[in-house]
C-alpha atoms as a PDB file:
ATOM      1  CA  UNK A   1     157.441  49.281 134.822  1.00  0.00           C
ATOM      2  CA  UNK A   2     158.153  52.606 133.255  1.00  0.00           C
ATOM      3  CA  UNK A   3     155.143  54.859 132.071  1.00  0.00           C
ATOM      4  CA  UNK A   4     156.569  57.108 129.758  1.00  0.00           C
ATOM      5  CA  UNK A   5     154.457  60.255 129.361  1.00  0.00           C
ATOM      6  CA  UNK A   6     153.224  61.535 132.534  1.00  0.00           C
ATOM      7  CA  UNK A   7     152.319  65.085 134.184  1.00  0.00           C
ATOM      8  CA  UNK A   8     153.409  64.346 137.447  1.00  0.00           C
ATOM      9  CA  UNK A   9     152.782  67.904 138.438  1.00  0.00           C
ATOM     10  CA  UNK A  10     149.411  68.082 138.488  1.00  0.00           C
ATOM     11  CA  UNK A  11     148.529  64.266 140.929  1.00  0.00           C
ATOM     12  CA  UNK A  12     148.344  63.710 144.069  1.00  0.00           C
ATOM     13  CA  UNK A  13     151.440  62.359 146.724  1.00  0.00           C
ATOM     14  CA  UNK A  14     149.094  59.006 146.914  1.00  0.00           C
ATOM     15  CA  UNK A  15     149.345  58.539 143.059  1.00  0.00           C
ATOM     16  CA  UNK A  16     152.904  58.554 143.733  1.00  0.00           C
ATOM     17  CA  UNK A  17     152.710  55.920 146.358  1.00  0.00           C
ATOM     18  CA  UNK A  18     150.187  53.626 144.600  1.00  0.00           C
ATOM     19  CA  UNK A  19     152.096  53.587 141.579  1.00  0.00           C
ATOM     20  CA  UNK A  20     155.360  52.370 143.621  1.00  0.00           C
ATOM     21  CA  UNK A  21     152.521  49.361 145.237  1.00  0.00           C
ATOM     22  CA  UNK A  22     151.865  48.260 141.434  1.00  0.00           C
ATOM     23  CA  UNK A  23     155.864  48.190 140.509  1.00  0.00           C
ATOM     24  CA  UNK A  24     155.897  51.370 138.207  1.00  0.00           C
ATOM     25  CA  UNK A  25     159.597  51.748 139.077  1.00  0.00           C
ATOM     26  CA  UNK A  26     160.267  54.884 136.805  1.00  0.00           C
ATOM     27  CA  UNK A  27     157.916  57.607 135.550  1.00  0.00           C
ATOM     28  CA  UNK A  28     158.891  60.378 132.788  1.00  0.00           C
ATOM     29  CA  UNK A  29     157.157  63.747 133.424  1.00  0.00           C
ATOM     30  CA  UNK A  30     156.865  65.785 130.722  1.00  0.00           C
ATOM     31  CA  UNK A  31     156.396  70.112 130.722  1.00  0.00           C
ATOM     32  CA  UNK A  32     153.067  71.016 129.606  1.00  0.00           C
ATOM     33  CA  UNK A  33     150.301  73.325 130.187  1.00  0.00           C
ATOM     34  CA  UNK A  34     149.398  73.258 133.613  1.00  0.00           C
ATOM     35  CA  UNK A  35     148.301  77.039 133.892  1.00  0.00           C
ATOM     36  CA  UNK A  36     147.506  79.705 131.287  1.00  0.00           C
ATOM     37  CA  UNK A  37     151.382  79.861 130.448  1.00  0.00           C
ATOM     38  CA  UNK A  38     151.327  83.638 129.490  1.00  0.00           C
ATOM     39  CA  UNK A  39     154.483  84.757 130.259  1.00  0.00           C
ATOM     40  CA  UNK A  40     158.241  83.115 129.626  1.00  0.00           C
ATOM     41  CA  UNK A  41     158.895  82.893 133.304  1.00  0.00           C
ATOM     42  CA  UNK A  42     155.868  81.309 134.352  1.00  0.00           C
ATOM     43  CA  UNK A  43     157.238  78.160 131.847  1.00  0.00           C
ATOM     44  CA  UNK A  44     160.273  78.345 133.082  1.00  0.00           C
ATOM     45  CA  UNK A  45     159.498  78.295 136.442  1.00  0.00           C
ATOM     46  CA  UNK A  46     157.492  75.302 135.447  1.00  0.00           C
ATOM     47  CA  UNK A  47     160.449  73.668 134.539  1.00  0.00           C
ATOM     48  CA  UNK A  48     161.951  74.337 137.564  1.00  0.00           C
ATOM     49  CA  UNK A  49     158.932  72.682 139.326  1.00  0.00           C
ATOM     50  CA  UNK A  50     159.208  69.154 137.020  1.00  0.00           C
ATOM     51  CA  UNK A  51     162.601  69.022 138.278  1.00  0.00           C
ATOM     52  CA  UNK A  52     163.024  69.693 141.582  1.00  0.00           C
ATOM     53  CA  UNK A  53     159.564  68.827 143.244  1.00  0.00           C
ATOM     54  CA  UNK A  54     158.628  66.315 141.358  1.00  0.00           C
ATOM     55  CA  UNK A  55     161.827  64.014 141.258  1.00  0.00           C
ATOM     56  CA  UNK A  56     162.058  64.659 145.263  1.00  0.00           C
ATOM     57  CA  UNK A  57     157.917  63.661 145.503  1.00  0.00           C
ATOM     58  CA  UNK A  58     158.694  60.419 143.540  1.00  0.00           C
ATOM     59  CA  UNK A  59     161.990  59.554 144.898  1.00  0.00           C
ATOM     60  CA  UNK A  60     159.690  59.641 148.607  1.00  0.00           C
ATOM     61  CA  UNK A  61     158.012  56.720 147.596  1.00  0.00           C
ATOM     62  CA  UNK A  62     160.592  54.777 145.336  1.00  0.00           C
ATOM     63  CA  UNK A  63     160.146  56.025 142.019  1.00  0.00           C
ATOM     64  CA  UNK A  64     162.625  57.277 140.280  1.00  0.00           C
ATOM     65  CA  UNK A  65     161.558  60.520 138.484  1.00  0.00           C
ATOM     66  CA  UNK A  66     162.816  61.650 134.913  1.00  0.00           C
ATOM     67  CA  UNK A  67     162.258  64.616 133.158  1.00  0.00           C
ATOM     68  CA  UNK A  68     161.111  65.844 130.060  1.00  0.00           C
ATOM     69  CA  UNK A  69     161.347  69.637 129.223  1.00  0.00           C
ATOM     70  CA  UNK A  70     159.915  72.034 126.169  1.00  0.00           C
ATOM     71  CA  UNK A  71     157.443  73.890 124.814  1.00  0.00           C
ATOM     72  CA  UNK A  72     153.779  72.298 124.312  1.00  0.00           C
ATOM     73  CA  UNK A  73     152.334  74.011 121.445  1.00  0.00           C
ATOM     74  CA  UNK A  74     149.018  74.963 123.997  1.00  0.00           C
ATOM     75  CA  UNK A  75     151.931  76.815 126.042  1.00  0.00           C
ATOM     76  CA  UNK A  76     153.548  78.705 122.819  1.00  0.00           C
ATOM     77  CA  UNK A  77     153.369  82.432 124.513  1.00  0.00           C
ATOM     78  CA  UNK A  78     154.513  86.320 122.798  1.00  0.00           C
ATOM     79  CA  UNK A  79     157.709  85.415 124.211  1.00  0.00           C
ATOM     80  CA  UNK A  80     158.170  82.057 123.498  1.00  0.00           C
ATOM     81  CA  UNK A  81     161.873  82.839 122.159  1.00  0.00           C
ATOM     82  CA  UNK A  82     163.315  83.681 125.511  1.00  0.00           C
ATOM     83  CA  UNK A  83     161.416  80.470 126.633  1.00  0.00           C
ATOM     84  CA  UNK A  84     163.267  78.410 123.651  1.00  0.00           C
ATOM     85  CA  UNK A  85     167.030  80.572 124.939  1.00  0.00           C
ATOM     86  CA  UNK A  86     166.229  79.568 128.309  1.00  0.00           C
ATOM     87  CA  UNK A  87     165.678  75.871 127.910  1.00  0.00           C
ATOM     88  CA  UNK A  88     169.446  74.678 126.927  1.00  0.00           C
ATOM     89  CA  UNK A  89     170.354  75.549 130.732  1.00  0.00           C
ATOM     90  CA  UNK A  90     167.846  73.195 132.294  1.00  0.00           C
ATOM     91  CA  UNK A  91     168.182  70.703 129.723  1.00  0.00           C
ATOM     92  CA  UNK A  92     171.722  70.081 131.330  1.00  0.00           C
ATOM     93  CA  UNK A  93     169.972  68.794 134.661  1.00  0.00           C
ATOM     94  CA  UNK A  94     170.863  64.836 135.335  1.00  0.00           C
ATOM     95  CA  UNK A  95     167.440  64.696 135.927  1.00  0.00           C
ATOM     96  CA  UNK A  96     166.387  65.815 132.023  1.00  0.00           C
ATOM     97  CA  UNK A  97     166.269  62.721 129.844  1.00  0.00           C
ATOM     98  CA  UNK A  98     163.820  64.144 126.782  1.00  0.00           C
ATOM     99  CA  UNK A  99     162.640  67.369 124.787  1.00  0.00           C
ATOM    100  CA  UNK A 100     158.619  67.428 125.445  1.00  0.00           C
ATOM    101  CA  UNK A 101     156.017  67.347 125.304  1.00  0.00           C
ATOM    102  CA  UNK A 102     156.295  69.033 122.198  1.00  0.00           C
ATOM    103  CA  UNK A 103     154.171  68.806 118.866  1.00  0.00           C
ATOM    104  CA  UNK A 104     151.217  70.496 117.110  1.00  0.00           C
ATOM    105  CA  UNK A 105     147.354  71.051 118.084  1.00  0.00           C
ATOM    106  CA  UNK A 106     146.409  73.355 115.499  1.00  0.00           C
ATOM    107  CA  UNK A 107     148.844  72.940 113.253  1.00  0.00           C
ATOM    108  CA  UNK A 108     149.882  77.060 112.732  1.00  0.00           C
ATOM    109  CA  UNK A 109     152.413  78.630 111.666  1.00  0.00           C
ATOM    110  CA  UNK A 110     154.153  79.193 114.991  1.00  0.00           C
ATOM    111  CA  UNK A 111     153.403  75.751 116.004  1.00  0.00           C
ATOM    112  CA  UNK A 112     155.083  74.353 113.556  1.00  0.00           C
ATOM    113  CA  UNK A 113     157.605  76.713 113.797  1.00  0.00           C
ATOM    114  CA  UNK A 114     158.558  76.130 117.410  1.00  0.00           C
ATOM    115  CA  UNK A 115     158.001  72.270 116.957  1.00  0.00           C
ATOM    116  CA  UNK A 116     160.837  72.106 114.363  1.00  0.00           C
ATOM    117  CA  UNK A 117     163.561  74.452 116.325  1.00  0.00           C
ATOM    118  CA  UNK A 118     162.639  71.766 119.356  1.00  0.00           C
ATOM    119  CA  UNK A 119     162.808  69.070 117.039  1.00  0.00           C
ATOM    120  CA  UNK A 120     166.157  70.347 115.583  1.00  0.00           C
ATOM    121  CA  UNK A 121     168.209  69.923 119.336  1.00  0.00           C
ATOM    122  CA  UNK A 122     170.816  67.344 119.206  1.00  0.00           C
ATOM    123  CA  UNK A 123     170.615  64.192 121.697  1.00  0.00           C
ATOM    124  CA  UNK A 124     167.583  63.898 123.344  1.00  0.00           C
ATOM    125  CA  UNK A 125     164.608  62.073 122.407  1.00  0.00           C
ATOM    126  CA  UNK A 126     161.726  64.087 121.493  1.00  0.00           C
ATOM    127  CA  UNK A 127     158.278  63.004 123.043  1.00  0.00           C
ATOM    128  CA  UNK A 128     155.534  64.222 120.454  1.00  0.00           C
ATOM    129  CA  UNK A 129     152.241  65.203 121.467  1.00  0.00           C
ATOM    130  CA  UNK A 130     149.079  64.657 118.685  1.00  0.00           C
ATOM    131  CA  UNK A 131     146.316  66.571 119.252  1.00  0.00           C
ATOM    132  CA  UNK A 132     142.720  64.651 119.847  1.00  0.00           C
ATOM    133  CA  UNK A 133     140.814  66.953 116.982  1.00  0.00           C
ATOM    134  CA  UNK A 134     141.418  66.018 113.252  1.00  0.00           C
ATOM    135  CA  UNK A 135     143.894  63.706 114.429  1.00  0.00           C
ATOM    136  CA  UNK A 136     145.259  62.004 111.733  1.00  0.00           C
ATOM    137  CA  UNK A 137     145.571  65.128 109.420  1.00  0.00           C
ATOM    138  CA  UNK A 138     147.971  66.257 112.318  1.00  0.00           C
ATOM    139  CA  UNK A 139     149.891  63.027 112.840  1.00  0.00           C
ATOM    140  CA  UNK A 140     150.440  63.599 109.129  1.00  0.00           C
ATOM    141  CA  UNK A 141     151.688  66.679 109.214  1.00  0.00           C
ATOM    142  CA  UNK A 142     153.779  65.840 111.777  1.00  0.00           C
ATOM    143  CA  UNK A 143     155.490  62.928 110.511  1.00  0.00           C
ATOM    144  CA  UNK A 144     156.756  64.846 107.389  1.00  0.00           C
ATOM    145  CA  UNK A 145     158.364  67.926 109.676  1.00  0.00           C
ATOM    146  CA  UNK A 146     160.098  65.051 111.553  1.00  0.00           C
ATOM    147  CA  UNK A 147     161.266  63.725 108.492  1.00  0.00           C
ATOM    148  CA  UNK A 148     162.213  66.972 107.137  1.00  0.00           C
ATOM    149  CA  UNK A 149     164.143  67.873 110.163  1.00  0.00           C
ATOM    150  CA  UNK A 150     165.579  64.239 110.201  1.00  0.00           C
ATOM    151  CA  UNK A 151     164.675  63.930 113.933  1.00  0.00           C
ATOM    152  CA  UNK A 152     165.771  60.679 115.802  1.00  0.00           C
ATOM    153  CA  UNK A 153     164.666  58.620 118.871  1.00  0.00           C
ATOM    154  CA  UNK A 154     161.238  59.716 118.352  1.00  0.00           C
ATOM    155  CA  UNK A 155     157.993  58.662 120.335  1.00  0.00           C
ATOM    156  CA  UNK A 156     154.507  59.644 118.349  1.00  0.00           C
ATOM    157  CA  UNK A 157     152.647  59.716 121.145  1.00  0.00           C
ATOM    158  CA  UNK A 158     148.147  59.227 122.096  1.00  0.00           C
ATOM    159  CA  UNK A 159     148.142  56.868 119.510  1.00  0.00           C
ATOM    160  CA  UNK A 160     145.097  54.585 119.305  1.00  0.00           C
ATOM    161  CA  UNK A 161     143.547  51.863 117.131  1.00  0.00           C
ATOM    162  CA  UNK A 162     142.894  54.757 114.507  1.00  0.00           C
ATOM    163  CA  UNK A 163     145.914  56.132 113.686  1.00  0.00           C
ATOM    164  CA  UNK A 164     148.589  53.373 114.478  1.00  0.00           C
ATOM    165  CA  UNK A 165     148.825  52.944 110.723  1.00  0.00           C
ATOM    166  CA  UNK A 166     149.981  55.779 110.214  1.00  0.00           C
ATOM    167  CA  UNK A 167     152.802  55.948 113.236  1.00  0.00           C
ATOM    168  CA  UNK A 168     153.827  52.612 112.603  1.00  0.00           C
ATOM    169  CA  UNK A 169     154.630  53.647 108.802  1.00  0.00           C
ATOM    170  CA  UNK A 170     156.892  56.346 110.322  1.00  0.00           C
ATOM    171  CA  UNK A 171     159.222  53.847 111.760  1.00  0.00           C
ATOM    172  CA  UNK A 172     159.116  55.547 115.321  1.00  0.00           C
ATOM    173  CA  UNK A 173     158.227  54.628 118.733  1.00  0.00           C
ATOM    174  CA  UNK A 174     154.717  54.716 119.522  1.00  0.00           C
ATOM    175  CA  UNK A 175     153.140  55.908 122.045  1.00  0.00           C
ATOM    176  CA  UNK A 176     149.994  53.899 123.334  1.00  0.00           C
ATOM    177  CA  UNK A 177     148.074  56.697 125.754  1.00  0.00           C
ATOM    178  CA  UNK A 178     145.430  54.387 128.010  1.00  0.00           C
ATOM    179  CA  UNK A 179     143.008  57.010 129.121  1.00  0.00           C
ATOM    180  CA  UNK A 180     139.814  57.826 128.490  1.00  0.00           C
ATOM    181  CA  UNK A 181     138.922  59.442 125.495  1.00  0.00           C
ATOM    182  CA  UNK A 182     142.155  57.728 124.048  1.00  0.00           C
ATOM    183  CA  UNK A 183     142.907  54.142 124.044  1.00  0.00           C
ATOM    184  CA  UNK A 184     141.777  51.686 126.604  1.00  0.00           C
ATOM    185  CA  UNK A 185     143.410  48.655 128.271  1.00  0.00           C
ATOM    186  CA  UNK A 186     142.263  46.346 125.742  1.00  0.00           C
ATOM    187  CA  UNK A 187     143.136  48.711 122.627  1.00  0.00           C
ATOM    188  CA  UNK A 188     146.955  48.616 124.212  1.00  0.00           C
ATOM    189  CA  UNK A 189     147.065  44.933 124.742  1.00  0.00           C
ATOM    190  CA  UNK A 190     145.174  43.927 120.687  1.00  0.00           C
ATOM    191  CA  UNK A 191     147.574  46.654 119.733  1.00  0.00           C
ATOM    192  CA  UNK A 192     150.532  44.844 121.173  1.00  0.00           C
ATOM    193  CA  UNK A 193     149.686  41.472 120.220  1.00  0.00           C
ATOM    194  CA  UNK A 194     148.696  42.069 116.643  1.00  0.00           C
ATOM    195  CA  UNK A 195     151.751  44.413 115.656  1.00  0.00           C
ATOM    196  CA  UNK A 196     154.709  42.148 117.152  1.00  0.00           C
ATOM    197  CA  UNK A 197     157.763  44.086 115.521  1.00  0.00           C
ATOM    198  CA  UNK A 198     156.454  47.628 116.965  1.00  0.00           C
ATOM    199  CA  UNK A 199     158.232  49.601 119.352  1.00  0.00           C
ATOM    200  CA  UNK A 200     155.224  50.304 121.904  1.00  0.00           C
ATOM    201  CA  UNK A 201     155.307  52.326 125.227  1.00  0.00           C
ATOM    202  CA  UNK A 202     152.378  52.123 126.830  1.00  0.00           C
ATOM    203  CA  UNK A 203     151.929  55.166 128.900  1.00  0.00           C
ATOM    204  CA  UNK A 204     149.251  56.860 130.757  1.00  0.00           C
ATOM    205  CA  UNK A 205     148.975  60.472 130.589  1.00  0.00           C
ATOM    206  CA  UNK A 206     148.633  61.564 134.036  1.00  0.00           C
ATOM    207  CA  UNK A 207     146.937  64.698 134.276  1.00  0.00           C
ATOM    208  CA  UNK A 208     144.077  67.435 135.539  1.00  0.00           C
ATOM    209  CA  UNK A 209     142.030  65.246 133.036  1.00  0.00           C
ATOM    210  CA  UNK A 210     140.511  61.700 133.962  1.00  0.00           C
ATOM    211  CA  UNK A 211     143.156  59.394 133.868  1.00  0.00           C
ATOM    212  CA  UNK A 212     144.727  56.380 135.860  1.00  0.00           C
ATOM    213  CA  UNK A 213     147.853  56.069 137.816  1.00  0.00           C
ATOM    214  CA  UNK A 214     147.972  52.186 137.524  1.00  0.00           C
ATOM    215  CA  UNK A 215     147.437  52.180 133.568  1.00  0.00           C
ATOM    216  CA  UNK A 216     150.564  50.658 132.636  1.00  0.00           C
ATOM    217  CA  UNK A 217     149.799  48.680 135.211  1.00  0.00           C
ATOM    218  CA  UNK A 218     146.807  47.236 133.761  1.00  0.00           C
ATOM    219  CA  UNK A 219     147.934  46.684 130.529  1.00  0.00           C
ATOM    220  CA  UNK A 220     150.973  44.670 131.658  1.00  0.00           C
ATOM    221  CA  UNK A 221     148.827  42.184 133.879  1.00  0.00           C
ATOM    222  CA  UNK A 222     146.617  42.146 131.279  1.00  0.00           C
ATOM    223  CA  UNK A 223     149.261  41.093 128.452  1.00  0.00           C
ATOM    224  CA  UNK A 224     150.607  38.634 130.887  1.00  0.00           C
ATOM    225  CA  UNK A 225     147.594  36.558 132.263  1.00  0.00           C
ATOM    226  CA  UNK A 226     146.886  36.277 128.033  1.00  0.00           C
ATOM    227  CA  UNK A 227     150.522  34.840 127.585  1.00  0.00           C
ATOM    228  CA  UNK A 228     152.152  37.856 126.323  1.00  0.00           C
ATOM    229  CA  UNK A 229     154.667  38.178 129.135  1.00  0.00           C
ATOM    230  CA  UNK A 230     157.577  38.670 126.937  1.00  0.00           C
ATOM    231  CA  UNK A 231     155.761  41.583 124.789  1.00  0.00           C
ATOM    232  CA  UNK A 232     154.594  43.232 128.329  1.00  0.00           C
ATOM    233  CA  UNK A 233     157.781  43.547 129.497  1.00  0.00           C
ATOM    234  CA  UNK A 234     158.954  45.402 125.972  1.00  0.00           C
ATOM    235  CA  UNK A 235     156.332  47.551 126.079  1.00  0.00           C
ATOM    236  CA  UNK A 236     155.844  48.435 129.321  1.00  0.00           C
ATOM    237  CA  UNK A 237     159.632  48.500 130.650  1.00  0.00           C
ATOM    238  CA  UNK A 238     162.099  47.521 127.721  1.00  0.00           C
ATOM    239  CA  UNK A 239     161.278  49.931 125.252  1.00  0.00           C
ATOM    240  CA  UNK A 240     161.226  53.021 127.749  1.00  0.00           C
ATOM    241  CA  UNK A 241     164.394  52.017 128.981  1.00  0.00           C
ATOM    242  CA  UNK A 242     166.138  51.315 126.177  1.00  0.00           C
ATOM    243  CA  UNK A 243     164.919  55.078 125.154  1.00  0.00           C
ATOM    244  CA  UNK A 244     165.422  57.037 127.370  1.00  0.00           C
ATOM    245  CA  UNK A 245     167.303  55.469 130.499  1.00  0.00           C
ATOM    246  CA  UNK A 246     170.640  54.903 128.258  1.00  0.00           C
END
């Protein structure tokens, strides 16, 4: 299995290690905003972190580590530009896969602003963070500076049964976040089953916040015990893969 959006930064060695026990084989962890991130070199040094602790901690227990690096819009700073020169260089790390998490949470000016220079580098997928306030007038928003920047390999990520309408009529992948507070278990597997064509990745959002380790997990032995084997695996492993591991 391959959970897709992850903060590996901020869990425990044991999540590590009971992830490996469930079969999550691969993990992406994505830059965030694990601190007040008030200067540039506190993010980059955060960067630094995402790639060289926490590919070593998962590689200790089996799990291959992959990285996602940019600027969350919580983390946007007075000197976000020397953040935004800086991140080219550590974007050239085997271990960096994806630009993210990146996105809006207030929509602003500068949000928007650094989303779309993020948006605009060439060859990486771009993991997309929605915010959980007046979501869908974000996810909106979003969608038409993607469009507008003619952005590929996209995920639209914390999607739920309330907004999938609108990320499936962008034509992206979609993120399915099982956590509280965002979707559950049985959101991701009715999601799954009822929208057969979608490009799902079920991830869960490992963080400071209450989440679980084994979420992808769950949602997998969940779809397969209901006969949905074949959709698991897509969702689950497939689509990841096929993402971001090419």
């Amino acid at each position: 299995m391959f959970d897709t959006h992850t903060h590996m930064d901020t869990r425990p060695f044991e999540d590590f290690e009971l992830m490996g026990v469930a079969g999550v084989t691969d993990v992406l962890t994505l830059a965030h905003d694990p601190m007040r991130m008030s200067t540039a070199d506190v993010l980059v040094d955060h960067f630094y972190k995402l790639i060289y602790g926490e590919v070593r901690r998962g590689a200790e227990n089996g799990v291959s580590v992959h990285v996602g690096l940019g600027v969350h819009p919580r983390s946007i700073n007075d000197q976000v530009d020397t953040t935004l020169a800086a991140l080219p260089d550590y974007l050239e790390h085997p271990a960096v896969v994806a630009i993210g998490e990146i996105g809006l949470e207030r929509c602003t000016d500068v949000e928007e602003r650094v989303f779309r220079r993020q948006l605009g580098i060439d060859y990486y997928p771009k993991v997309i963070h929605t915010p959980r306030r007046e979501k869908r007038e974000a996810l909106e928003r979003i969608i038409a500076i993607v469009d507008e920047v003619g952005a590929k390999d996209v995920v639209i990520d914390h999607i739920d049964p309330s907004t999938v309408d609108i990320a499936l009529e962008a034509g992206a992948y979609v993120g399915l976040t099982v956590q509280p507070g965002k979707a559950s278990v049985r959101d991701a597997v009715e999601l799954i089953i009822e929208y057969a064509e979608a490009k799902f990745v079920v991830n869960s959002d490992l963080s400071a916040q209450r989440s679980d380790c084994l979420s992808v997990a769950r949602v997998m032995h969940a779809l397969t015990i209901e006969g949905y084997a074949d959709r698991a695996y897509k969702a689950c492993v497939q689509n990841g893969r096929d993402l971001f591991l090419r």
